[in-house]
Structure formats: structure tokens, C-alpha cells
PDB file of N, CA and C in Angstrom:
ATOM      1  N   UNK A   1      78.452 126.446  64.958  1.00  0.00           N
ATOM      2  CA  UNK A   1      78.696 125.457  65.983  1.00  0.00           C
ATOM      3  C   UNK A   1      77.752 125.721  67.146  1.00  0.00           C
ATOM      4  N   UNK A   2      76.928 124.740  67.733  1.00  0.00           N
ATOM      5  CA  UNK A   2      76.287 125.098  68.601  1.00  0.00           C
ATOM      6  C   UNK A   2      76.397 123.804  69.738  1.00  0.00           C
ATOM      7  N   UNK A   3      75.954 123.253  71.005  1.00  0.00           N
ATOM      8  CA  UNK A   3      75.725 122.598  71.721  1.00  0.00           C
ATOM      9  C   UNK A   3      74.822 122.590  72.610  1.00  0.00           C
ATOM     10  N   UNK A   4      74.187 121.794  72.972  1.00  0.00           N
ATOM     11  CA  UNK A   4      73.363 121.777  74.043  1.00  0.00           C
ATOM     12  C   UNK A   4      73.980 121.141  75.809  1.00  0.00           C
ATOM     13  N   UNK A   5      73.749 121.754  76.954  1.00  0.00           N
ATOM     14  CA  UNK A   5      73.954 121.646  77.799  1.00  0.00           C
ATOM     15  C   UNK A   5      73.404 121.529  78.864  1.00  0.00           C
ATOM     16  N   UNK A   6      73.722 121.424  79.839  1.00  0.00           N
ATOM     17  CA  UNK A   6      72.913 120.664  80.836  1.00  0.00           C
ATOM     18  C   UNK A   6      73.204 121.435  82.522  1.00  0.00           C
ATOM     19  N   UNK A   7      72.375 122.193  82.754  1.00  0.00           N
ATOM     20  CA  UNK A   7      72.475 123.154  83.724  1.00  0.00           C
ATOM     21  C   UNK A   7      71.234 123.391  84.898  1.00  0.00           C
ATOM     22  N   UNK A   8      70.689 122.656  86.046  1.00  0.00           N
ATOM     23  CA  UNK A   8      70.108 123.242  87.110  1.00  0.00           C
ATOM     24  C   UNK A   8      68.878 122.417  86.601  1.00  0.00           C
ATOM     25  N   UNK A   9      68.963 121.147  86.061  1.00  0.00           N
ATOM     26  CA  UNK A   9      67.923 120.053  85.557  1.00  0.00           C
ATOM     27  C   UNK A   9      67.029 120.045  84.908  1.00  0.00           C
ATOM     28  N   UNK A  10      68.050 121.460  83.746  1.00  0.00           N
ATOM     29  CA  UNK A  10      67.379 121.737  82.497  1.00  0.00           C
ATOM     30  C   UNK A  10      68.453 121.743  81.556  1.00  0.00           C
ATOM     31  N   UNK A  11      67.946 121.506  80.115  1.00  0.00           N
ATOM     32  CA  UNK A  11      68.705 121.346  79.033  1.00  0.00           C
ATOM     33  C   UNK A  11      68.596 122.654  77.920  1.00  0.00           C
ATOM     34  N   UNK A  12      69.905 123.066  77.773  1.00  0.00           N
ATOM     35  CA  UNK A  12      69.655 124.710  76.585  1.00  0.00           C
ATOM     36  C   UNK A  12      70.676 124.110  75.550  1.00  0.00           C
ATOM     37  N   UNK A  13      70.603 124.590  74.192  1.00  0.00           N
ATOM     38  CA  UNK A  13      71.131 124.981  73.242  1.00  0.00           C
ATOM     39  C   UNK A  13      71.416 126.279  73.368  1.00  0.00           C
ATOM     40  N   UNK A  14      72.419 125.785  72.919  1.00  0.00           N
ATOM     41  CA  UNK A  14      73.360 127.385  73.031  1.00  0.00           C
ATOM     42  C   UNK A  14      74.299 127.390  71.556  1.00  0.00           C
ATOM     43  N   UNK A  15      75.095 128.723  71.511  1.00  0.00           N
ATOM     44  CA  UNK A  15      75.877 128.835  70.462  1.00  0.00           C
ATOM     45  C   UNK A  15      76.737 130.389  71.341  1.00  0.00           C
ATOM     46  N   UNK A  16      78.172 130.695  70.529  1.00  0.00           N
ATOM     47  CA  UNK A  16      78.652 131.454  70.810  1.00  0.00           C
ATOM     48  C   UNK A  16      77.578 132.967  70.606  1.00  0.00           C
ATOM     49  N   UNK A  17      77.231 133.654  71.653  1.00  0.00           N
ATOM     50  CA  UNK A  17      77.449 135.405  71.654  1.00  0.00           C
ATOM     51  C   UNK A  17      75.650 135.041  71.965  1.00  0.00           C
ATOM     52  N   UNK A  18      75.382 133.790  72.494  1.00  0.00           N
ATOM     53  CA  UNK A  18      73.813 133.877  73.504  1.00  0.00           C
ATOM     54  C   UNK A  18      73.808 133.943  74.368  1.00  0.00           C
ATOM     55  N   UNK A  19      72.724 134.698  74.728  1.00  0.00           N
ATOM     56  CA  UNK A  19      72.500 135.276  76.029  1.00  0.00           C
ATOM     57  C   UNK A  19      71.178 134.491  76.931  1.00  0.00           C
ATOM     58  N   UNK A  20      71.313 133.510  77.598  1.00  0.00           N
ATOM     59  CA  UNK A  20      70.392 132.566  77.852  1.00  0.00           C
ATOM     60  C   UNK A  20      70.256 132.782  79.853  1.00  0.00           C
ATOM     61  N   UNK A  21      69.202 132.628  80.434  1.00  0.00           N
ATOM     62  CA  UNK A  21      68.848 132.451  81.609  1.00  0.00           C
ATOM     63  C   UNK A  21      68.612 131.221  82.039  1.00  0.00           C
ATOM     64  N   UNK A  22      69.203 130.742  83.151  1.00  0.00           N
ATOM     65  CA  UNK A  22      69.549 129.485  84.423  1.00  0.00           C
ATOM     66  C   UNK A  22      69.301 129.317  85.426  1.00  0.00           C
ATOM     67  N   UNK A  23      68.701 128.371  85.737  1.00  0.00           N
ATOM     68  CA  UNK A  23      68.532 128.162  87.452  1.00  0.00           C
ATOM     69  C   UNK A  23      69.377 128.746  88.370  1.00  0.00           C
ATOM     70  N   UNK A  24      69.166 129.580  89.383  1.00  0.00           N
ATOM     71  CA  UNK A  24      70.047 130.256  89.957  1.00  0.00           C
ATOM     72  C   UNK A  24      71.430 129.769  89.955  1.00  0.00           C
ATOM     73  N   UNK A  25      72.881 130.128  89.735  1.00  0.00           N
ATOM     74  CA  UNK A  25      73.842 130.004  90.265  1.00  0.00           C
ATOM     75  C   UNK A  25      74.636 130.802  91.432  1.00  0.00           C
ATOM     76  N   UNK A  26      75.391 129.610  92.141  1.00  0.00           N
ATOM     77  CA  UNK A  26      76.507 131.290  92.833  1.00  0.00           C
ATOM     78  C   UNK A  26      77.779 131.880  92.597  1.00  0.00           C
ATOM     79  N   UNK A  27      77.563 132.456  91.472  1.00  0.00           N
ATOM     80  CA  UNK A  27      78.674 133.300  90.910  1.00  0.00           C
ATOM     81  C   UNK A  27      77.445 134.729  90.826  1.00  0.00           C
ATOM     82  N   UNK A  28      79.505 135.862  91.128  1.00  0.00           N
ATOM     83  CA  UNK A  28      79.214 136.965  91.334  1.00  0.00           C
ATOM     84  C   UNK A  28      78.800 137.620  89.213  1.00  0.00           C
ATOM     85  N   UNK A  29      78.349 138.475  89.213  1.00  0.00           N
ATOM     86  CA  UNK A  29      78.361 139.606  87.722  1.00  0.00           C
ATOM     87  C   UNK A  29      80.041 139.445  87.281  1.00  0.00           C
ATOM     88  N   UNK A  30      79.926 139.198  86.353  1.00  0.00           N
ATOM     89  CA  UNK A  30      81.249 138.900  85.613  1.00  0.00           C
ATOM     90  C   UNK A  30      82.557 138.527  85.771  1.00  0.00           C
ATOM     91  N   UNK A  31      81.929 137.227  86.768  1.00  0.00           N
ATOM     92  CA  UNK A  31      82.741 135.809  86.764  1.00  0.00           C
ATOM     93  C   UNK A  31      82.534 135.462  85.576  1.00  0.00           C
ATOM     94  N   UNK A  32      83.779 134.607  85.415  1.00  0.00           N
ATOM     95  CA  UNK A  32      82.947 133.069  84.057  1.00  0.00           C
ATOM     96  C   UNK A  32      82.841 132.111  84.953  1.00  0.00           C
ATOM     97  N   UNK A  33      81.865 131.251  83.732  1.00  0.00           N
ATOM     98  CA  UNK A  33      81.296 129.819  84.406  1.00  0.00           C
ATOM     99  C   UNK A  33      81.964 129.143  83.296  1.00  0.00           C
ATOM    100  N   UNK A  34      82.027 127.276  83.674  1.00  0.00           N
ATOM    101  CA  UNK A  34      82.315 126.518  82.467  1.00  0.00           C
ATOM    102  C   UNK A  34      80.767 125.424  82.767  1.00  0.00           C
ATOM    103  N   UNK A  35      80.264 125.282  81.840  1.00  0.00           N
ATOM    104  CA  UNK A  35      79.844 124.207  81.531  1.00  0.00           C
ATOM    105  C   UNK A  35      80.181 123.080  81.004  1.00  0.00           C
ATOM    106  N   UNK A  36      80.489 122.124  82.281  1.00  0.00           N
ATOM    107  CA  UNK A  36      80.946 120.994  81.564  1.00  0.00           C
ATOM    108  C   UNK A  36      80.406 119.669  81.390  1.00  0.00           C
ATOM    109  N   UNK A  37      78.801 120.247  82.154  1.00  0.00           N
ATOM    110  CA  UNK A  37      77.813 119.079  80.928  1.00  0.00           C
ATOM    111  C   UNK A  37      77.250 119.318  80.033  1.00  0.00           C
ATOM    112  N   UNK A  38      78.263 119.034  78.808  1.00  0.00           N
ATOM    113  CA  UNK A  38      77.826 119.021  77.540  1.00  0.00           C
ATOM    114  C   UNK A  38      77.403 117.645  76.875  1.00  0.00           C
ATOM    115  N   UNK A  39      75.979 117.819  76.419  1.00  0.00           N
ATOM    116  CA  UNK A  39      75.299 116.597  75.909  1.00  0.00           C
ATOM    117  C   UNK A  39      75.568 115.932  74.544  1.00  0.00           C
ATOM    118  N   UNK A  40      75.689 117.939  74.158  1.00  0.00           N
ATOM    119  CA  UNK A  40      75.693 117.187  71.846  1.00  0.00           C
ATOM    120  C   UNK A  40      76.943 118.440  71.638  1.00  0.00           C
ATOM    121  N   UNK A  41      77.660 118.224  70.576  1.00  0.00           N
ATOM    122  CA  UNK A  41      78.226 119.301  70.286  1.00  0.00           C
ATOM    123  C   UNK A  41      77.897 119.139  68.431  1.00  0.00           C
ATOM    124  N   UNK A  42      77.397 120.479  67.670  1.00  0.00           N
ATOM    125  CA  UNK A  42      77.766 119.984  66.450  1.00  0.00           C
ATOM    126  C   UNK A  42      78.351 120.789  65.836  1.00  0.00           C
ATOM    127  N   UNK A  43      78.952 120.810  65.285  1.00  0.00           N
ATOM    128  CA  UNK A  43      79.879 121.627  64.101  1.00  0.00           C
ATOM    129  C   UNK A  43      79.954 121.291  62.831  1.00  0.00           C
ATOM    130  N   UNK A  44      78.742 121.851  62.052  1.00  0.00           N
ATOM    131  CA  UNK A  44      78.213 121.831  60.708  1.00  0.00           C
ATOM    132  C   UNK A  44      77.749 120.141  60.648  1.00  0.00           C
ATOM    133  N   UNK A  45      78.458 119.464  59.936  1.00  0.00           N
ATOM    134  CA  UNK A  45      78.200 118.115  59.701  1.00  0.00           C
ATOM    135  C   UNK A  45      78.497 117.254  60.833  1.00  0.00           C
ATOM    136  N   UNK A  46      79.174 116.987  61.474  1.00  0.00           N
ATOM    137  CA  UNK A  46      79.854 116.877  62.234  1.00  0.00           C
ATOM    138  C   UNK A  46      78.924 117.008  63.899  1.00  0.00           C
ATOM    139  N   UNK A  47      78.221 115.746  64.324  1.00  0.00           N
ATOM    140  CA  UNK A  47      77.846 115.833  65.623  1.00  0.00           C
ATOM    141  C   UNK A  47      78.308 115.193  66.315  1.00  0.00           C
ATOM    142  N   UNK A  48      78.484 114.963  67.546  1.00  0.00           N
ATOM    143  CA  UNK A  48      79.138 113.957  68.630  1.00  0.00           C
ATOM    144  C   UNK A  48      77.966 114.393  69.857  1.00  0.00           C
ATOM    145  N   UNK A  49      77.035 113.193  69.686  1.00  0.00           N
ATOM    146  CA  UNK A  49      76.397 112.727  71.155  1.00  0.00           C
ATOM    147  C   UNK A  49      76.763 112.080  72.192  1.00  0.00           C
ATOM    148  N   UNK A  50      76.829 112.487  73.464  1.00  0.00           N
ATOM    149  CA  UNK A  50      77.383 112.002  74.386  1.00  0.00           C
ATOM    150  C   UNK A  50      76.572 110.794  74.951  1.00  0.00           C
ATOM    151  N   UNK A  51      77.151 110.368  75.583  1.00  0.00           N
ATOM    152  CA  UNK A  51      76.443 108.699  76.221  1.00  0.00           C
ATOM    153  C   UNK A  51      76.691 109.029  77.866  1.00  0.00           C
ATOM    154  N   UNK A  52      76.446 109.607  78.531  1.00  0.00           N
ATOM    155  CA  UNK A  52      75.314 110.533  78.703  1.00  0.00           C
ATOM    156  C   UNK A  52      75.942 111.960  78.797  1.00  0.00           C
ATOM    157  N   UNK A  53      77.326 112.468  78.450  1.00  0.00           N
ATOM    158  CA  UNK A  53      78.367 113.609  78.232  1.00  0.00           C
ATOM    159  C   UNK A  53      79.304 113.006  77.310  1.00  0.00           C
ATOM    160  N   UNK A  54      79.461 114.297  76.459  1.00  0.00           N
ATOM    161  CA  UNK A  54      80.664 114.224  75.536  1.00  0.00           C
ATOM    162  C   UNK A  54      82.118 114.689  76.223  1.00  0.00           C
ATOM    163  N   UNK A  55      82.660 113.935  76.479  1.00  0.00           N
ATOM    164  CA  UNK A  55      83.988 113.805  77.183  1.00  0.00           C
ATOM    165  C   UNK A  55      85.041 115.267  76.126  1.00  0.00           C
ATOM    166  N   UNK A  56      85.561 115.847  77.429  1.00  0.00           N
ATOM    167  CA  UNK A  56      86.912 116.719  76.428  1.00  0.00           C
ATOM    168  C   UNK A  56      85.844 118.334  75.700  1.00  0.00           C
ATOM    169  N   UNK A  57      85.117 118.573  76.074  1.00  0.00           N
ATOM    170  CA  UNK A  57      84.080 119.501  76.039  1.00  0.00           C
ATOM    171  C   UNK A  57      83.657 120.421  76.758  1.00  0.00           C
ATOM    172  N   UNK A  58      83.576 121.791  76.460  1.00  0.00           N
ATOM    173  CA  UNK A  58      83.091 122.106  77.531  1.00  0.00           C
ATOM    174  C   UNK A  58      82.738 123.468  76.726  1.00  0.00           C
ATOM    175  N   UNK A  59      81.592 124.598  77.892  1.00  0.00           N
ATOM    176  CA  UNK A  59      81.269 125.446  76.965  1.00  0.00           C
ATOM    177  C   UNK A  59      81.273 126.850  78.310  1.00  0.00           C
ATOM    178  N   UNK A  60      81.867 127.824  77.592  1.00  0.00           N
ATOM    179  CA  UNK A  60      82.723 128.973  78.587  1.00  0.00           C
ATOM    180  C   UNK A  60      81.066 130.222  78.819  1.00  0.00           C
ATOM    181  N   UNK A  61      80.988 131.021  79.741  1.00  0.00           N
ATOM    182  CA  UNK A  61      79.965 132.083  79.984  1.00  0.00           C
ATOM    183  C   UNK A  61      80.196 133.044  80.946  1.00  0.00           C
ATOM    184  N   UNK A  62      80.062 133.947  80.512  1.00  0.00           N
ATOM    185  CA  UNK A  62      79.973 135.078  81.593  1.00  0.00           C
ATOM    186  C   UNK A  62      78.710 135.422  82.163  1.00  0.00           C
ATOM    187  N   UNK A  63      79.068 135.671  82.994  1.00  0.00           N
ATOM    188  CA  UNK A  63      77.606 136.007  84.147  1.00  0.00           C
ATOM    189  C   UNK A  63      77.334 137.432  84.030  1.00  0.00           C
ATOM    190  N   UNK A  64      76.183 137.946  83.422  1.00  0.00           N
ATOM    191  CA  UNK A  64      75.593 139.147  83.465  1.00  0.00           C
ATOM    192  C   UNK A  64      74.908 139.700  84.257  1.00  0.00           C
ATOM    193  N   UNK A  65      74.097 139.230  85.095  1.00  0.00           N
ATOM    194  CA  UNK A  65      72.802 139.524  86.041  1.00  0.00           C
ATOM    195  C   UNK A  65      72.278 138.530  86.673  1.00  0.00           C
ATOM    196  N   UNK A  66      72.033 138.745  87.936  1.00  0.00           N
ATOM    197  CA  UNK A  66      71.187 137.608  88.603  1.00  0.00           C
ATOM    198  C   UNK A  66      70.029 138.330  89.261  1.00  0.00           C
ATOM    199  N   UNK A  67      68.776 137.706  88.915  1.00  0.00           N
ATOM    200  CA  UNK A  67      67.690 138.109  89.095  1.00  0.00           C
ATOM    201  C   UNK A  67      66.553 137.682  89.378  1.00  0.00           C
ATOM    202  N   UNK A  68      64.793 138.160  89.311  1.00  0.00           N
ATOM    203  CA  UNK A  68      63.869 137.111  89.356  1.00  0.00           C
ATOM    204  C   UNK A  68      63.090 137.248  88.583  1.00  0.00           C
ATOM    205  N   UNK A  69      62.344 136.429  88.269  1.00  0.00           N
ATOM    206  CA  UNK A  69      61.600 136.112  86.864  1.00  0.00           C
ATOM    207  C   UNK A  69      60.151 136.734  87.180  1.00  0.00           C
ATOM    208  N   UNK A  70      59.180 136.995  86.275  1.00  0.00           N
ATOM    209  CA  UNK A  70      58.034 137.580  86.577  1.00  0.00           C
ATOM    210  C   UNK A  70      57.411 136.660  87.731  1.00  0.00           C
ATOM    211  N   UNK A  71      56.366 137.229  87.842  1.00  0.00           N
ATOM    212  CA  UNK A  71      55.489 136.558  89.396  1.00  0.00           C
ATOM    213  C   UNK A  71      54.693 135.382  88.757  1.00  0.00           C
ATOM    214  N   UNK A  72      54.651 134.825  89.861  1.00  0.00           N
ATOM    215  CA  UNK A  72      53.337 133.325  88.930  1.00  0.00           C
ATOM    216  C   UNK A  72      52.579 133.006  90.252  1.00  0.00           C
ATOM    217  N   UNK A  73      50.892 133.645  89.868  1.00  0.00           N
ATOM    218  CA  UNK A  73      50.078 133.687  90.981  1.00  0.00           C
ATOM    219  C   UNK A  73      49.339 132.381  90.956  1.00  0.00           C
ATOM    220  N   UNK A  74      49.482 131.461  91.829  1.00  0.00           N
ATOM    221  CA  UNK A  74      48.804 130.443  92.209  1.00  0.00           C
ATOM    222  C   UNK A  74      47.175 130.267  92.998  1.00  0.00           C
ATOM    223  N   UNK A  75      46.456 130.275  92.294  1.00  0.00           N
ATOM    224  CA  UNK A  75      44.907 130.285  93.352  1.00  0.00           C
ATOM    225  C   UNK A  75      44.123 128.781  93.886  1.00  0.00           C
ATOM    226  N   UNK A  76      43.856 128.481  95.119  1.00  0.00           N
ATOM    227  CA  UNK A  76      43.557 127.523  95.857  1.00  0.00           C
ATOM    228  C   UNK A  76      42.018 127.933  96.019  1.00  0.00           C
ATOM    229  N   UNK A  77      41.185 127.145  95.493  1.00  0.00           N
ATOM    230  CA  UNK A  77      39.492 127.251  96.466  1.00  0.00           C
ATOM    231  C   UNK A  77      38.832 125.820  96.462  1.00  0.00           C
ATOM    232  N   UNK A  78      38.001 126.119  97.570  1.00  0.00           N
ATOM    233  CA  UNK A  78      36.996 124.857  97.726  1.00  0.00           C
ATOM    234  C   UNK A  78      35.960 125.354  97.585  1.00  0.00           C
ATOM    235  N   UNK A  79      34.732 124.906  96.566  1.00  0.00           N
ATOM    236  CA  UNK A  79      33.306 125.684  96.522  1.00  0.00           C
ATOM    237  C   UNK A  79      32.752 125.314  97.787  1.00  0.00           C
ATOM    238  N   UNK A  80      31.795 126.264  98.070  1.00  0.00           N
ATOM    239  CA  UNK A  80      30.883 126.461  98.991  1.00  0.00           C
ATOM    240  C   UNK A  80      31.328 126.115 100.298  1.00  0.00           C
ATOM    241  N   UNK A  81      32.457 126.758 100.698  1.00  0.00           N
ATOM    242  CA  UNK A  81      33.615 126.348 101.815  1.00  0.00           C
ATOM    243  C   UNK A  81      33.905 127.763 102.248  1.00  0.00           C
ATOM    244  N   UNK A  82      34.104 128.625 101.973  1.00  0.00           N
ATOM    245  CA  UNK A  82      34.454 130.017 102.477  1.00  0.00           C
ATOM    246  C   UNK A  82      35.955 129.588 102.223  1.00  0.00           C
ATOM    247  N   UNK A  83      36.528 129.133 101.822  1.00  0.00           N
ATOM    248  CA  UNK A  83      38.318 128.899 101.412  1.00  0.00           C
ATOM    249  C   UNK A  83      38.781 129.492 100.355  1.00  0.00           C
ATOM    250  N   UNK A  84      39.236 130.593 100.189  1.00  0.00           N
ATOM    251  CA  UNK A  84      40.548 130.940  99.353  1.00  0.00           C
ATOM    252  C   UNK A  84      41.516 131.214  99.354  1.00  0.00           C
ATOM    253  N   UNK A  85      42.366 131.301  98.341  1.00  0.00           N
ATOM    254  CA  UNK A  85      44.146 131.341  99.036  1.00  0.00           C
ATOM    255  C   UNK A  85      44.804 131.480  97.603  1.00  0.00           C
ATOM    256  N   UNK A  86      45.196 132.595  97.571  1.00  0.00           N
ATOM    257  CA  UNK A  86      46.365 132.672  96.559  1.00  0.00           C
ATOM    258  C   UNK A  86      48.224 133.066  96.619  1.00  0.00           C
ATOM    259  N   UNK A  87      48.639 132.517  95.823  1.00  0.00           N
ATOM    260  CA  UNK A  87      50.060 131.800  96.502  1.00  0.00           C
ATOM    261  C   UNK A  87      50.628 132.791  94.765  1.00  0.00           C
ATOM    262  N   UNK A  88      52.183 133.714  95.418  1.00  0.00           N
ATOM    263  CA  UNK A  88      52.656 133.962  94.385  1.00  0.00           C
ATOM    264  C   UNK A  88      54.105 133.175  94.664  1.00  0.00           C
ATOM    265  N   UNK A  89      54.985 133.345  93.636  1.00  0.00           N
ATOM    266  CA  UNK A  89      55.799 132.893  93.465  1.00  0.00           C
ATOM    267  C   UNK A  89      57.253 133.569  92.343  1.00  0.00           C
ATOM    268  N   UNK A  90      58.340 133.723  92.549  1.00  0.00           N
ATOM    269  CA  UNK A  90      58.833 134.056  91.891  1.00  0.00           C
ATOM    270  C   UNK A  90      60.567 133.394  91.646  1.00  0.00           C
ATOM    271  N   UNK A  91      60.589 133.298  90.615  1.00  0.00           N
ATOM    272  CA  UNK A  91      62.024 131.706  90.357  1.00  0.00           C
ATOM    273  C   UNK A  91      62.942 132.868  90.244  1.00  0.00           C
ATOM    274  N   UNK A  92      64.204 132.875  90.642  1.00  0.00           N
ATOM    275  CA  UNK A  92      65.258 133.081  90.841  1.00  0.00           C
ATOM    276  C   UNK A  92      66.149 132.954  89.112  1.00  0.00           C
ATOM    277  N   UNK A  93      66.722 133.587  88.738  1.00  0.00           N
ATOM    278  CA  UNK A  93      67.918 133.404  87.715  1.00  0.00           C
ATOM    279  C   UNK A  93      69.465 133.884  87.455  1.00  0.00           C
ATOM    280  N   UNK A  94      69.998 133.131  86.634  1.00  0.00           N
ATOM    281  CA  UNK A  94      71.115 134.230  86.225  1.00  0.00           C
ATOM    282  C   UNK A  94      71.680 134.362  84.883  1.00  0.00           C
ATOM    283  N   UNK A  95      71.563 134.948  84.352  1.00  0.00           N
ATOM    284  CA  UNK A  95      71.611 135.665  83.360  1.00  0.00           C
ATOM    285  C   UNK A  95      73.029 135.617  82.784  1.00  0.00           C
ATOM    286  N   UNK A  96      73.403 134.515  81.771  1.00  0.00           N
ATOM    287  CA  UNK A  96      74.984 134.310  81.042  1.00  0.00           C
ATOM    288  C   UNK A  96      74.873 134.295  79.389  1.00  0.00           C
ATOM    289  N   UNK A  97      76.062 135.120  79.279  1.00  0.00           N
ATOM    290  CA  UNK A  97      76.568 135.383  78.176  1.00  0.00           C
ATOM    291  C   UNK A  97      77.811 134.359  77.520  1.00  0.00           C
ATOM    292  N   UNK A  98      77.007 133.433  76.432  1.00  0.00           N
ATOM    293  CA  UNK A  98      78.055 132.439  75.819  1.00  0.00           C
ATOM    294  C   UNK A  98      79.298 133.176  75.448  1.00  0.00           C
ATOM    295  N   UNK A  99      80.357 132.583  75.961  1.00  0.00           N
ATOM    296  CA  UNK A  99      81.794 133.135  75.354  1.00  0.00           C
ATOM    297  C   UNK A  99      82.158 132.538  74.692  1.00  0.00           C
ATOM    298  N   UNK A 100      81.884 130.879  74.604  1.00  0.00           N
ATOM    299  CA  UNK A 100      83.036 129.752  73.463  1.00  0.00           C
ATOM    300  C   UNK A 100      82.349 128.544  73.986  1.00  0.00           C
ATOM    301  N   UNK A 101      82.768 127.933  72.930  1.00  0.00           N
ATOM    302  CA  UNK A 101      82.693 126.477  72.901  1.00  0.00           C
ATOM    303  C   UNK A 101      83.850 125.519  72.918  1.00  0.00           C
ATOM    304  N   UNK A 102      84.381 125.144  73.515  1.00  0.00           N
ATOM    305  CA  UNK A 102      86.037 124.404  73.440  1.00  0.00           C
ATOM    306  C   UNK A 102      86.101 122.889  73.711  1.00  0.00           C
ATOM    307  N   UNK A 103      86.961 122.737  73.220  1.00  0.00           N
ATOM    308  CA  UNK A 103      87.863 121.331  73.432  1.00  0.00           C
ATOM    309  C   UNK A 103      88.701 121.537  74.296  1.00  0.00           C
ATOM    310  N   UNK A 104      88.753 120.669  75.556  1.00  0.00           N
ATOM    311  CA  UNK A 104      89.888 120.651  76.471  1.00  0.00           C
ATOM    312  C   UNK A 104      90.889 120.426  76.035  1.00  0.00           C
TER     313      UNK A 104
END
């Protein structure tokens, strides 16, 4: 059984006992979260696509770590300008552990 979900204006597939990273949330290390935009749910044969959520759905996680993602160096130049400029950057996450997939 797996589903895909809808979290921080990105979309994951997930399944029970994954360990997937998210746009920052604010929950503390081992809170649970619910996800309750769920898009697809399938269970073997058996899919139900939502129009634009599958109603009565939802998918359970524990919060493992919140953290930041490697660096991402940005470089700015203009030729024959004496201008350079490099810009780092680093995205924020948090780190959850699928617990279940349920029916309300």
C-alpha cells in the first residue's frame, strides 16, 4: 500500500516504514504529524484518485530530525565589469518517519 501526498508544495510517495525529507515543519523530534493531503491511495489493485484529495484519508509520521540540506553556491558576474558575487544557500528540512496509512 502506498500513497502519495502533498506537503510544503511538493508531492512524495510514500509507503509505511519511509523515511522521507520536507519542507521545513514546526513540530518538535518525536511528535507525530498527519498528513491529510492525500492525493492517490493504492492498495494492490485497488486505486482511489482524489479530485483534488481523497476524502477519509490520511497518512500518520513521526518526526526524526530537523535540519539543513547541503549548501548550493550561487555565482553572479558581468564580463569585463570587475563584478562578482557568490550567494550560498541552504534549505531547511525535517526529517519523518512513515508510521501508517489510514482511513478515518
Amino acid at each position: 500500500m502506498y500513497a502519495v501526498i502533498k506537503s510544503g508544495g511538493k508531492q512524495y510517495k510514500v509507503k509505511e516504514g519511509d523515511v522521507i525529507r520536507v519542507e521545513k515543519l514546526d513540530a518538535k523530534e518525536g511528535e507525530t504529524i498527519v498528513f491529510a493531503d492525500v492525493l492517490l491511495v493504492a492498495d494492490g489493485e485497488a486505486v482511489k484518485v482524489g479530485t483534488p484529495l481523497v476524502k477519509g484519508v490520511a497518512v500518520k509520521g513521526t518526526v526524526k530530525a530537523q535540519g539543513k540540506g547541503e549548501k548550493v553556491r550561487s555565482i553572479k558576474k558581468r564580463r569585463r565589469k570587475h563584478y562578482r558575487k557568490t550567494i550560498g544557500h541552504r534549505q531547511t528540512y525535517t526529517e519523518v518517519s512513515i508510521a501508517g496509512i489510514s482511513a478515518k
